[in-house]
N, C-alpha and C. Protein backbone atom coordinates (compact mmCIF):
# COMPACT_ATOMS: atom_id res chain seq x y z
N UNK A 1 -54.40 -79.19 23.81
CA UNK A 1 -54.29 -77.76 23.82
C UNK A 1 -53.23 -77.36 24.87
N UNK A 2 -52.06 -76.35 24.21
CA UNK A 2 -51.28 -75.84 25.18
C UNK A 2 -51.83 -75.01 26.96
N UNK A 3 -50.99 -74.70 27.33
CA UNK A 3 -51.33 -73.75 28.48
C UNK A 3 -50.62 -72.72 27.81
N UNK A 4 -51.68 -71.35 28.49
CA UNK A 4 -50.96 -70.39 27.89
C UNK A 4 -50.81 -69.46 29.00
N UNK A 5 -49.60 -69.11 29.75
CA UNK A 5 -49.29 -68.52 30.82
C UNK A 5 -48.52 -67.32 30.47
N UNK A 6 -47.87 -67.15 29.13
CA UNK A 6 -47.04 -66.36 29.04
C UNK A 6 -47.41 -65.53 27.93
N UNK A 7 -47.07 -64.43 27.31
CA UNK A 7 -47.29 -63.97 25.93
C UNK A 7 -46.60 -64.69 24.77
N UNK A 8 -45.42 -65.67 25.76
CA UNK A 8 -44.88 -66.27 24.73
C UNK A 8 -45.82 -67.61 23.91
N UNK A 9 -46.19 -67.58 24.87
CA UNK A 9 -47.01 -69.10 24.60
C UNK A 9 -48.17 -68.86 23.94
N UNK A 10 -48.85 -67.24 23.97
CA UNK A 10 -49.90 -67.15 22.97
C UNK A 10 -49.38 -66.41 21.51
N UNK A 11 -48.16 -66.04 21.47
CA UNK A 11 -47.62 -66.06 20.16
C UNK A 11 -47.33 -67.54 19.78
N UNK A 12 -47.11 -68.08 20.06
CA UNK A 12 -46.62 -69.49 19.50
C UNK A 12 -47.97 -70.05 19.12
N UNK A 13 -48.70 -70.10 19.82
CA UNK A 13 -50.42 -70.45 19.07
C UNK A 13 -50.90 -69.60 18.28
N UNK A 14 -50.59 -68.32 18.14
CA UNK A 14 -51.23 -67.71 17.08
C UNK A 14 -50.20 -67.82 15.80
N UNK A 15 -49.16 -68.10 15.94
CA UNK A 15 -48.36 -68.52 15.01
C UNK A 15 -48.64 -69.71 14.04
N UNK A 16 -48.89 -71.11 14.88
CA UNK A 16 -48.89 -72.01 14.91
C UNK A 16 -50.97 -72.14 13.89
N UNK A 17 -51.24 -71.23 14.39
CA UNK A 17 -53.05 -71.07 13.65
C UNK A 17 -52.41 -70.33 12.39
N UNK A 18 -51.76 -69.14 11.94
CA UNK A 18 -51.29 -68.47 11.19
C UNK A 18 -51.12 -69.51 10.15
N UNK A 19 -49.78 -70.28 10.99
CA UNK A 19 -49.54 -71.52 9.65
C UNK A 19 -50.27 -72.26 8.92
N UNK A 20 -50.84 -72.92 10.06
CA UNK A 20 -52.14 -73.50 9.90
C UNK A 20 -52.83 -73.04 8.30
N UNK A 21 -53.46 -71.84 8.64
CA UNK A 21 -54.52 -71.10 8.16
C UNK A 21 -53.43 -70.61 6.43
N UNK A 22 -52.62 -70.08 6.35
CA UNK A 22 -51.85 -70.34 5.11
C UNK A 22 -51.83 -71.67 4.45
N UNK A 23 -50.94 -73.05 5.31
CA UNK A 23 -50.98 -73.90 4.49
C UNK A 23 -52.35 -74.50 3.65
N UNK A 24 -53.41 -74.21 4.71
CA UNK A 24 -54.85 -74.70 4.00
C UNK A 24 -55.25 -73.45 2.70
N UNK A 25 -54.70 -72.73 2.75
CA UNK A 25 -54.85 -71.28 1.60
C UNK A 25 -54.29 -71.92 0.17
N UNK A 26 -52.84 -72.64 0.65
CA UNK A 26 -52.14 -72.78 -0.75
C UNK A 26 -52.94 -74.10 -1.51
N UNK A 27 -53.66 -74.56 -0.73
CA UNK A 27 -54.56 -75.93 -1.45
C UNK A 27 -56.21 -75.15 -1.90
N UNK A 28 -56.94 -74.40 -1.15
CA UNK A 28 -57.91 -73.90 -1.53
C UNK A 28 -57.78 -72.73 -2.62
N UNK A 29 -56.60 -71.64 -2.77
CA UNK A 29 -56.86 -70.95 -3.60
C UNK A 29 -57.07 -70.95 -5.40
N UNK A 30 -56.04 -72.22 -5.72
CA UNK A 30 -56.01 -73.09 -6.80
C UNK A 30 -57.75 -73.07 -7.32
N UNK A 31 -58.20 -73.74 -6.32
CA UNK A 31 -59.93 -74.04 -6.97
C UNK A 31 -60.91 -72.90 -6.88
N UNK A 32 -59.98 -71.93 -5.71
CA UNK A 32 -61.35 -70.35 -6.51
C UNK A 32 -60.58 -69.53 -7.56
N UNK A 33 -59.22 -69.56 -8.05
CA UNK A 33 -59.18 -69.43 -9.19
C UNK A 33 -59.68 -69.89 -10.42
N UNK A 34 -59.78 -71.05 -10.05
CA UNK A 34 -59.99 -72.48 -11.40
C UNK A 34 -61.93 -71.84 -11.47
N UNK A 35 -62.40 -71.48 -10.26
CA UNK A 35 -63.71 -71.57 -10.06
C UNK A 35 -64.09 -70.24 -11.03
N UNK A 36 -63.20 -69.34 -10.51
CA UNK A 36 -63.80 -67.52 -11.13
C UNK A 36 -64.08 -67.53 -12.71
N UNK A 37 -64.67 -66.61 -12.95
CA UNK A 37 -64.94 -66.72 -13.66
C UNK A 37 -64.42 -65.25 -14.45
N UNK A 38 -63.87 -63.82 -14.03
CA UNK A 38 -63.50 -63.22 -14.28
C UNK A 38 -62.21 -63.30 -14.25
N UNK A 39 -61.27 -62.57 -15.52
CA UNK A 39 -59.99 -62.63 -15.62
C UNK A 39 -58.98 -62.07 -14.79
N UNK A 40 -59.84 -61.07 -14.16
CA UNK A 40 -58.77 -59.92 -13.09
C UNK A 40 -58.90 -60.73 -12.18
N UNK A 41 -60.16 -61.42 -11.80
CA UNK A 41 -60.24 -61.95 -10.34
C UNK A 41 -59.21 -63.26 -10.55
N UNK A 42 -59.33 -64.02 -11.27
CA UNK A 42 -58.59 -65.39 -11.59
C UNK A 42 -56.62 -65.11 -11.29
N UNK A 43 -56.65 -63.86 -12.14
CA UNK A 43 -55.16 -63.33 -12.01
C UNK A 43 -54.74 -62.96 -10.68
N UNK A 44 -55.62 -62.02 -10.00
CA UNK A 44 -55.22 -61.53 -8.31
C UNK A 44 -55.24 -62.95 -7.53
N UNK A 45 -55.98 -63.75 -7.71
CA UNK A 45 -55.85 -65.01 -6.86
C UNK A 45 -54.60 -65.79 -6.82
N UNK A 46 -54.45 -65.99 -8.19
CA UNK A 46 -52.86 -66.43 -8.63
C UNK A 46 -51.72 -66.33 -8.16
N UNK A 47 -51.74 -64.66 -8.15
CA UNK A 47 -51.26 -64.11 -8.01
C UNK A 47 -51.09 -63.96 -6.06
N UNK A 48 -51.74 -64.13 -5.22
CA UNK A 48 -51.85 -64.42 -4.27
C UNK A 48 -51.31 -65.43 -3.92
N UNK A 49 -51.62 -66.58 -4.58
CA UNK A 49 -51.34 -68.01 -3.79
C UNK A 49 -49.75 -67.75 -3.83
N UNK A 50 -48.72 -67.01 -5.18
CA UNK A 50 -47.52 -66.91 -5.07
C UNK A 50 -47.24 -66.39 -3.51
N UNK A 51 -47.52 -65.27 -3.23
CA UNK A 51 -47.86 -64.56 -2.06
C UNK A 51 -48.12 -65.71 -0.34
N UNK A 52 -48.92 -66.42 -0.82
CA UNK A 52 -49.36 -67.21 0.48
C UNK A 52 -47.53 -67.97 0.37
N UNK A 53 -47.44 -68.54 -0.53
CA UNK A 53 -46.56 -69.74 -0.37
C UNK A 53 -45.70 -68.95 0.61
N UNK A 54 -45.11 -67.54 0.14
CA UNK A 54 -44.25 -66.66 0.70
C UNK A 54 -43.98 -66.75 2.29
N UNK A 55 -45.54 -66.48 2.36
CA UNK A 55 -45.99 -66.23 3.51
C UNK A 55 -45.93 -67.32 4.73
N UNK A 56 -45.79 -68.75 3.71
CA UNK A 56 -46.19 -69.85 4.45
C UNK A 56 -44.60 -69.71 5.11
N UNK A 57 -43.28 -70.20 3.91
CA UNK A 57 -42.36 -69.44 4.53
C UNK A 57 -41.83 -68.52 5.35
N UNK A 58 -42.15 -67.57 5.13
CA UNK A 58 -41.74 -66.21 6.04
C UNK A 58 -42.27 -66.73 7.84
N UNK A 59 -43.33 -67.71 7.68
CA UNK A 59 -43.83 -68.23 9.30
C UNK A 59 -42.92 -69.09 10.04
N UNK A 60 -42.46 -70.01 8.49
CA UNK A 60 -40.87 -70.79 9.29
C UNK A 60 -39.99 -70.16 9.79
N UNK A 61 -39.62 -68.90 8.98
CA UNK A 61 -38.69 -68.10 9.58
C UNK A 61 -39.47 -67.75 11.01
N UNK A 62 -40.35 -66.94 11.29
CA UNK A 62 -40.82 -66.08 12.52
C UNK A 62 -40.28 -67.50 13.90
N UNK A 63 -41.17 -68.82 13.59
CA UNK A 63 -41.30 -70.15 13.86
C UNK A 63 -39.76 -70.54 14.48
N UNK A 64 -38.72 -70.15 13.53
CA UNK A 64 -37.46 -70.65 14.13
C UNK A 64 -36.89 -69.42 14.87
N UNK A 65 -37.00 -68.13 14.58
CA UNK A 65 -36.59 -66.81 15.48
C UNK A 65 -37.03 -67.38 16.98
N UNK A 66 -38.59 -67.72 16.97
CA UNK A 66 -39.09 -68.06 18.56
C UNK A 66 -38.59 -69.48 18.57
N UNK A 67 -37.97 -70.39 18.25
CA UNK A 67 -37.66 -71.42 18.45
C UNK A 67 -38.44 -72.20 18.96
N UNK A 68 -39.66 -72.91 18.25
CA UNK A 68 -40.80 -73.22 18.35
C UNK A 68 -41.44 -73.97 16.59
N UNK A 69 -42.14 -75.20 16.89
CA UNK A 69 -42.66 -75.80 15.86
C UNK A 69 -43.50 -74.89 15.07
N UNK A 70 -43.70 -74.54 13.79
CA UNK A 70 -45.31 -74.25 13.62
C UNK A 70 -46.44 -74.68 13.41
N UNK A 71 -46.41 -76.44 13.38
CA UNK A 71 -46.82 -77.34 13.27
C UNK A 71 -47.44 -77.61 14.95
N UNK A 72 -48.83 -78.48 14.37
CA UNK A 72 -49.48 -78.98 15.91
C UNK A 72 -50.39 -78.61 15.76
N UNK A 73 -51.66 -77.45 15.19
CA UNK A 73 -52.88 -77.05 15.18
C UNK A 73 -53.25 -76.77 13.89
N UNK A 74 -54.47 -77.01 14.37
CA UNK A 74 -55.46 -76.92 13.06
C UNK A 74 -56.15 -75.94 13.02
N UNK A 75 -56.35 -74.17 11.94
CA UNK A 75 -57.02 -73.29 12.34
C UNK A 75 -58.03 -74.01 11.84
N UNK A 76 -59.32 -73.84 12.64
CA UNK A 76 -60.69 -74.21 12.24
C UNK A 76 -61.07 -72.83 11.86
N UNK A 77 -60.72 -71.94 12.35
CA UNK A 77 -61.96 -70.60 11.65
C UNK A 77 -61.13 -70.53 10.15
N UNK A 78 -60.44 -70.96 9.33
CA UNK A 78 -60.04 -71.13 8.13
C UNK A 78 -60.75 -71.62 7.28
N UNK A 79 -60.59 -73.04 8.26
CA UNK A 79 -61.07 -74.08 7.33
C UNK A 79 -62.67 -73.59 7.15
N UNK A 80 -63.06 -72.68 8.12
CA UNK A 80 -65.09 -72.46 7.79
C UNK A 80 -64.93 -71.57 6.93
N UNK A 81 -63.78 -70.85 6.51
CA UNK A 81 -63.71 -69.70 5.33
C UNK A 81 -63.56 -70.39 4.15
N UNK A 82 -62.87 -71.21 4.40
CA UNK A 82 -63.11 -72.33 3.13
C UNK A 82 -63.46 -72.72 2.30
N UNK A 83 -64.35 -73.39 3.83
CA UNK A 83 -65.94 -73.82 3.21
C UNK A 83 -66.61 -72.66 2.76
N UNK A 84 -67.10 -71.84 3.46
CA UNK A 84 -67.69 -71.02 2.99
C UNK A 84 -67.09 -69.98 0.97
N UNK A 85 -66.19 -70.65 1.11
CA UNK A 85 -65.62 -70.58 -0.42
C UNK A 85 -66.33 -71.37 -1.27
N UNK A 86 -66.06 -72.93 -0.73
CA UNK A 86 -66.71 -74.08 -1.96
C UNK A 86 -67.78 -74.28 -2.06
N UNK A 87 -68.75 -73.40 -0.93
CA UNK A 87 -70.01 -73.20 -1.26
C UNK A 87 -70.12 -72.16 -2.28
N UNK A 88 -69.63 -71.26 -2.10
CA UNK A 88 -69.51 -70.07 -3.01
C UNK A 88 -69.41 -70.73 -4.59
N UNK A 89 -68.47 -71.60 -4.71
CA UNK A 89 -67.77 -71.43 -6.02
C UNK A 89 -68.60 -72.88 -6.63
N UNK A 90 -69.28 -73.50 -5.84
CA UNK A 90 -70.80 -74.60 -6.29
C UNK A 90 -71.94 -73.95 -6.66
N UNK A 91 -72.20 -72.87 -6.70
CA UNK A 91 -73.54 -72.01 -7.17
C UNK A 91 -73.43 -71.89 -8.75
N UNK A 92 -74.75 -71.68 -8.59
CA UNK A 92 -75.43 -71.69 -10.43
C UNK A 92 -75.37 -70.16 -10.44
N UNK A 93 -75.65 -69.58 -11.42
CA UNK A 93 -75.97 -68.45 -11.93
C UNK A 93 -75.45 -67.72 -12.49
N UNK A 94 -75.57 -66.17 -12.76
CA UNK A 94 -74.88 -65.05 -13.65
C UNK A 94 -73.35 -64.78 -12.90
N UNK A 95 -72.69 -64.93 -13.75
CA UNK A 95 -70.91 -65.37 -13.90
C UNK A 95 -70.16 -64.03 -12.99
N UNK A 96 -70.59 -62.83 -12.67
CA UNK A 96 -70.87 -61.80 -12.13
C UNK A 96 -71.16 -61.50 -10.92
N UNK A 97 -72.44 -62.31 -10.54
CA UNK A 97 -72.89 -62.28 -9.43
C UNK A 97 -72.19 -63.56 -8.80
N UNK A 98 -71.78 -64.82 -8.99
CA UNK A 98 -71.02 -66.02 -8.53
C UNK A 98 -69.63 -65.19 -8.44
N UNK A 99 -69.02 -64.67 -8.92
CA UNK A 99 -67.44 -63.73 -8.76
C UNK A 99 -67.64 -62.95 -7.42
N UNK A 100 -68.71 -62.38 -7.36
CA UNK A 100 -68.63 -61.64 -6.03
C UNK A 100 -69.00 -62.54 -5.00
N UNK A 101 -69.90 -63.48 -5.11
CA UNK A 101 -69.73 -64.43 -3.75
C UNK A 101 -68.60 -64.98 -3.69
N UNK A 102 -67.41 -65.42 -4.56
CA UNK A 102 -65.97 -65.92 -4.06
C UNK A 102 -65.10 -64.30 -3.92
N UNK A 103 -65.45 -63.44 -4.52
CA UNK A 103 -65.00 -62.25 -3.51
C UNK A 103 -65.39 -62.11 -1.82
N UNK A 104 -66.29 -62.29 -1.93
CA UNK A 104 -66.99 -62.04 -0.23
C UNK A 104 -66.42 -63.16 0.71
N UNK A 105 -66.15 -64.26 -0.21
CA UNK A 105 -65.28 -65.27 0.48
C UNK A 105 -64.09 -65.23 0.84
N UNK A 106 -63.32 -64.88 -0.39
CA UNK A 106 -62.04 -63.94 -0.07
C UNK A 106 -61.69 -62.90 0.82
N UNK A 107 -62.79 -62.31 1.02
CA UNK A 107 -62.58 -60.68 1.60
C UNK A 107 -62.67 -61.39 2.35
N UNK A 108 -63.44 -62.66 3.48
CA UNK A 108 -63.17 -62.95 4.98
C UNK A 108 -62.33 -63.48 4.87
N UNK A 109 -61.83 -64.49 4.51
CA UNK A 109 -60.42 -65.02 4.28
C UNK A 109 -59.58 -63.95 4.83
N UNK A 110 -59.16 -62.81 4.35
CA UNK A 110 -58.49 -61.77 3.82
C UNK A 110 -58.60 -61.35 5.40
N UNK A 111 -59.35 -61.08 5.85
CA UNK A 111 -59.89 -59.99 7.60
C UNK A 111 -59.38 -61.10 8.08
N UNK A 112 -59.70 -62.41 8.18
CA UNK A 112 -59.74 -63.30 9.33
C UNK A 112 -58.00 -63.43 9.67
N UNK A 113 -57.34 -63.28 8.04
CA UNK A 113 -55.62 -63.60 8.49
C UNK A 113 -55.10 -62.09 9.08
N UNK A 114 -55.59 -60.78 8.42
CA UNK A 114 -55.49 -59.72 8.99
C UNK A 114 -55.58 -59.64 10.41
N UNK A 115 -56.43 -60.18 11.14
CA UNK A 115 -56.69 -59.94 12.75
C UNK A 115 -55.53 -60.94 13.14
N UNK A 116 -54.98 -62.00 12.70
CA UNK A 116 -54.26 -63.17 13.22
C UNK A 116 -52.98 -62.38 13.26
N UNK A 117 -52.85 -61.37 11.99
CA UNK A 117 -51.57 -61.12 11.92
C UNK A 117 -51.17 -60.53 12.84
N UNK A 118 -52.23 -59.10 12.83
CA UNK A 118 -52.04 -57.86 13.75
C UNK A 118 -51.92 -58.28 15.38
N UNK A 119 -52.41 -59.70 15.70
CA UNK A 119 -52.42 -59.76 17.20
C UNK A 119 -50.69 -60.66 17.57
N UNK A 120 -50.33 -61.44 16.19
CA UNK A 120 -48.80 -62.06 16.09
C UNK A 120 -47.85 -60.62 16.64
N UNK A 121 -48.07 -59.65 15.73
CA UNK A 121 -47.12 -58.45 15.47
C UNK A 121 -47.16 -57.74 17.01
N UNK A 122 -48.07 -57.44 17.47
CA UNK A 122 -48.50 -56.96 18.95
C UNK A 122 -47.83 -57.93 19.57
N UNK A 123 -47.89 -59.27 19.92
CA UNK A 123 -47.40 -59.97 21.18
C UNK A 123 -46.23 -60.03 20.46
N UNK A 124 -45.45 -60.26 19.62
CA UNK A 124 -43.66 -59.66 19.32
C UNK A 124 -43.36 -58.79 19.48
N UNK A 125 -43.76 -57.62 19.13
CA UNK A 125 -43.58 -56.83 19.87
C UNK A 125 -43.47 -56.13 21.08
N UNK A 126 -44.11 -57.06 22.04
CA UNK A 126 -44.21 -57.22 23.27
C UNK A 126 -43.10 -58.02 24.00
N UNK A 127 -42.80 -58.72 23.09
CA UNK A 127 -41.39 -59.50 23.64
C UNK A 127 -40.25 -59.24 22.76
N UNK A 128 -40.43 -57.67 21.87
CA UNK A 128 -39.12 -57.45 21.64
C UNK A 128 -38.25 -58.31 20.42
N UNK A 129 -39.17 -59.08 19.96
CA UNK A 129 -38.52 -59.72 18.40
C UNK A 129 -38.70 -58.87 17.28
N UNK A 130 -38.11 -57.90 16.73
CA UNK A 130 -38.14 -57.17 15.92
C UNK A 130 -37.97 -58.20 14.45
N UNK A 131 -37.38 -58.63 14.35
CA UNK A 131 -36.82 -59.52 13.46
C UNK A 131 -38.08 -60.54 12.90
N UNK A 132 -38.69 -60.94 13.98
CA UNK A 132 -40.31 -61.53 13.87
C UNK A 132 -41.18 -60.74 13.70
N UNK A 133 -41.29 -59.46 14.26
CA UNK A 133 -42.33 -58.41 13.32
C UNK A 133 -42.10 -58.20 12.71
N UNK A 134 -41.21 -57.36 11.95
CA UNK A 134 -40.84 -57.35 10.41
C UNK A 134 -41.30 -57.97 9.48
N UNK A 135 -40.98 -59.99 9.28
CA UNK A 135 -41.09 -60.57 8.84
C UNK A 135 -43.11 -60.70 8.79
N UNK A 136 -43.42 -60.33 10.01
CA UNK A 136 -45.05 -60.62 10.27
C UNK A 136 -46.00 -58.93 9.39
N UNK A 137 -45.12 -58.14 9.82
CA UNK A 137 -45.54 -57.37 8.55
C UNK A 137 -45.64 -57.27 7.24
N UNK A 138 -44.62 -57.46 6.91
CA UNK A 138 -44.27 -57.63 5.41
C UNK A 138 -45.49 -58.83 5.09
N UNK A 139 -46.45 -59.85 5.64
CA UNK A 139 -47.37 -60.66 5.56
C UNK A 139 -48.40 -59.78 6.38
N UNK A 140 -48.74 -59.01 6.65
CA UNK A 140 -49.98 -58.34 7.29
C UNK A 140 -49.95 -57.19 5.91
N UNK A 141 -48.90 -56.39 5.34
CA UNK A 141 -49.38 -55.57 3.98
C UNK A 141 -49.73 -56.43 2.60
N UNK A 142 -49.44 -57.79 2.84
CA UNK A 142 -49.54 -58.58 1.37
C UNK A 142 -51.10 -58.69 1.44
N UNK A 143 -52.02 -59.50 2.87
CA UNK A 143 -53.09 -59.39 2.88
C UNK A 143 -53.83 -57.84 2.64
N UNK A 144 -53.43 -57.03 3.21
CA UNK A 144 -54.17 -55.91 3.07
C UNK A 144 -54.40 -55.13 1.51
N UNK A 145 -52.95 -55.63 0.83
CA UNK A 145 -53.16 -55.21 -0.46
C UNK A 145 -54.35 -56.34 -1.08
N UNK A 146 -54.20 -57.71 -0.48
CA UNK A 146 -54.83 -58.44 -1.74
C UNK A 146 -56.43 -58.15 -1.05
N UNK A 147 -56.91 -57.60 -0.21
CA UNK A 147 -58.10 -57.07 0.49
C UNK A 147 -58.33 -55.88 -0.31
N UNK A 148 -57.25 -55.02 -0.56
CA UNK A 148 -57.74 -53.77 -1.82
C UNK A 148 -57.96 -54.46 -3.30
N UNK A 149 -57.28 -55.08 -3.69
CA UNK A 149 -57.52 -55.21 -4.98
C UNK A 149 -58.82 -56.56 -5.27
N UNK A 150 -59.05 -57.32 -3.94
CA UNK A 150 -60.55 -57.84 -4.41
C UNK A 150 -61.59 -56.75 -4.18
N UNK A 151 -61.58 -55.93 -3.19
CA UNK A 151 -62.45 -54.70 -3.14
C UNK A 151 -62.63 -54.03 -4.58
N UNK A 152 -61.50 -54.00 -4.88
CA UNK A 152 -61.55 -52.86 -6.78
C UNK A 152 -62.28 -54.00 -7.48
N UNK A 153 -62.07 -55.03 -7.76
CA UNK A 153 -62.45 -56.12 -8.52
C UNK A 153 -63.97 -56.37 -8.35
N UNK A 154 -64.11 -56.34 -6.84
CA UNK A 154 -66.21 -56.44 -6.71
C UNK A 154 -66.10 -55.18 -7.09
N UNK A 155 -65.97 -53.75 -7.21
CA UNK A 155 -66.34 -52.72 -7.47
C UNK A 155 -66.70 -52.60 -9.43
N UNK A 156 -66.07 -53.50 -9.94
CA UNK A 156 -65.89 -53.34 -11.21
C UNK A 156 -67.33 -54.02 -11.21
N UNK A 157 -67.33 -55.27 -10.93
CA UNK A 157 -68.18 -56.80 -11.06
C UNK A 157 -69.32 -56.20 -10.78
N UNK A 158 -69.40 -55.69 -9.16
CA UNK A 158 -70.95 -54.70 -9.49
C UNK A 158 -71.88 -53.52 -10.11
N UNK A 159 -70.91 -53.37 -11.07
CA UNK A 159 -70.96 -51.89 -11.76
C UNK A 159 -72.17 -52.72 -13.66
N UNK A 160 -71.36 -54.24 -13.20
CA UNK A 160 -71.87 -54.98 -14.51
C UNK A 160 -73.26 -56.13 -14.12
N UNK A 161 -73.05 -56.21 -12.79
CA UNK A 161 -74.37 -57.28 -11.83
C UNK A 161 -75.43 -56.84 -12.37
N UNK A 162 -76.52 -57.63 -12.60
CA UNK A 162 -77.84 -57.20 -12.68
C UNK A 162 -78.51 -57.12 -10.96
N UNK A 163 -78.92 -55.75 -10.75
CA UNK A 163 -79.64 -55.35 -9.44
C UNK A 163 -80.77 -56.43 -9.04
N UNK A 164 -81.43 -56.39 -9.84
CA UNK A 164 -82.84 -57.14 -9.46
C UNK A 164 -82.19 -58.49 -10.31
N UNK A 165 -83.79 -59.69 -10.17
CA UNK A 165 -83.56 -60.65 -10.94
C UNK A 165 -84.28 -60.85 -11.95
N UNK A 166 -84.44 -60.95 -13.17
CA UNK A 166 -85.37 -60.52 -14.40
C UNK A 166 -86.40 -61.29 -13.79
N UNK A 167 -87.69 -60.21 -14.54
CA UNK A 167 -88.89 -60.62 -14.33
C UNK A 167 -89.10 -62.15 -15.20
N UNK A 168 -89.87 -63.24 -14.53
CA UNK A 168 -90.01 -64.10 -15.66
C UNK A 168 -91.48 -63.85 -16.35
N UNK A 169 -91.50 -64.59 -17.46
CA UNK A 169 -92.59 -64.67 -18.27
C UNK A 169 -93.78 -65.32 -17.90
């Protein structure tokens, strides 16, 4: 683990988790698409991972602006969003109610890179890399949109959920 004495040095770790936390996105999102079971949800995911790859990019860029690896750490609070995905997307049941647990998985996914971003964009901004916020925005509105449109998507999904669980016989 680095020392972190400077703001520079805790952008470079939150960078360096950022990456992290994308590259493990472009391997997990594949299987909660493959997993969903609804067509909108299957498509926004897809449609995302194009998005992550972007994103994974756009970090090389930020990565070489600070002249700094982005390589070297492993986000662990990712990898438990993850998991907490492939648990999601291993459950039995109504095709409906399993869509919104890999929504709920998503939606932390979704917050957890949101807070990573917003604290990247703050300490560049703090040291005056415009050129690196920019680039860190344009990846803080991609999450926030794909955070609205799984929100619309559980909104649909629970409109069709069964509330209770049928009585059995």
């Amino acid at each position: 683990m680095a020392d972190k004495n400077s703001v520079m040095d805790l952008l470079a770790d939150e960078i360096k988790d950022l990456y992290s936390a994308e590259k493990q996105l472009t391997k997990a999102i594949p299987k909660m698409a493959k997993g969903a079971n609804d067509s909108a949800l299957k498509q926004a995911l897809t449609a995302h991972l194009k998005e992550t790859h972007e994103q994974v990019a756009r970090l090389e860029q930020v990565a070489e602006i600070l002249a700094i690896k982005p390589t070297g750490k492993k986000c662990v609070g990712m990898e438990g969003c993850i998991s907490e995905g492939a648990e999601a997307l291993a459950e039995e049941g109504d095709e409906n109610i399993l869509d919104l647990g890999v929504i709920g998985a998503g939606t932390r996914v979704e917050h957890y890179e949101m807070a990573g971003y917003m604290t990247a964009i703050s300490l560049a901004q703090k040291l005056g890399k415009n050129e690196a916020v920019a680039l860190l925005k344009t990846s803080l509105a991609e999450e926030e949109a794909a955070d609205r449109k799984l929100r619309s998507i559980a909104a649909g999904l629970l409109k069709a959920a069964p509330a209770q669980q049928a009585a059995k016989a």
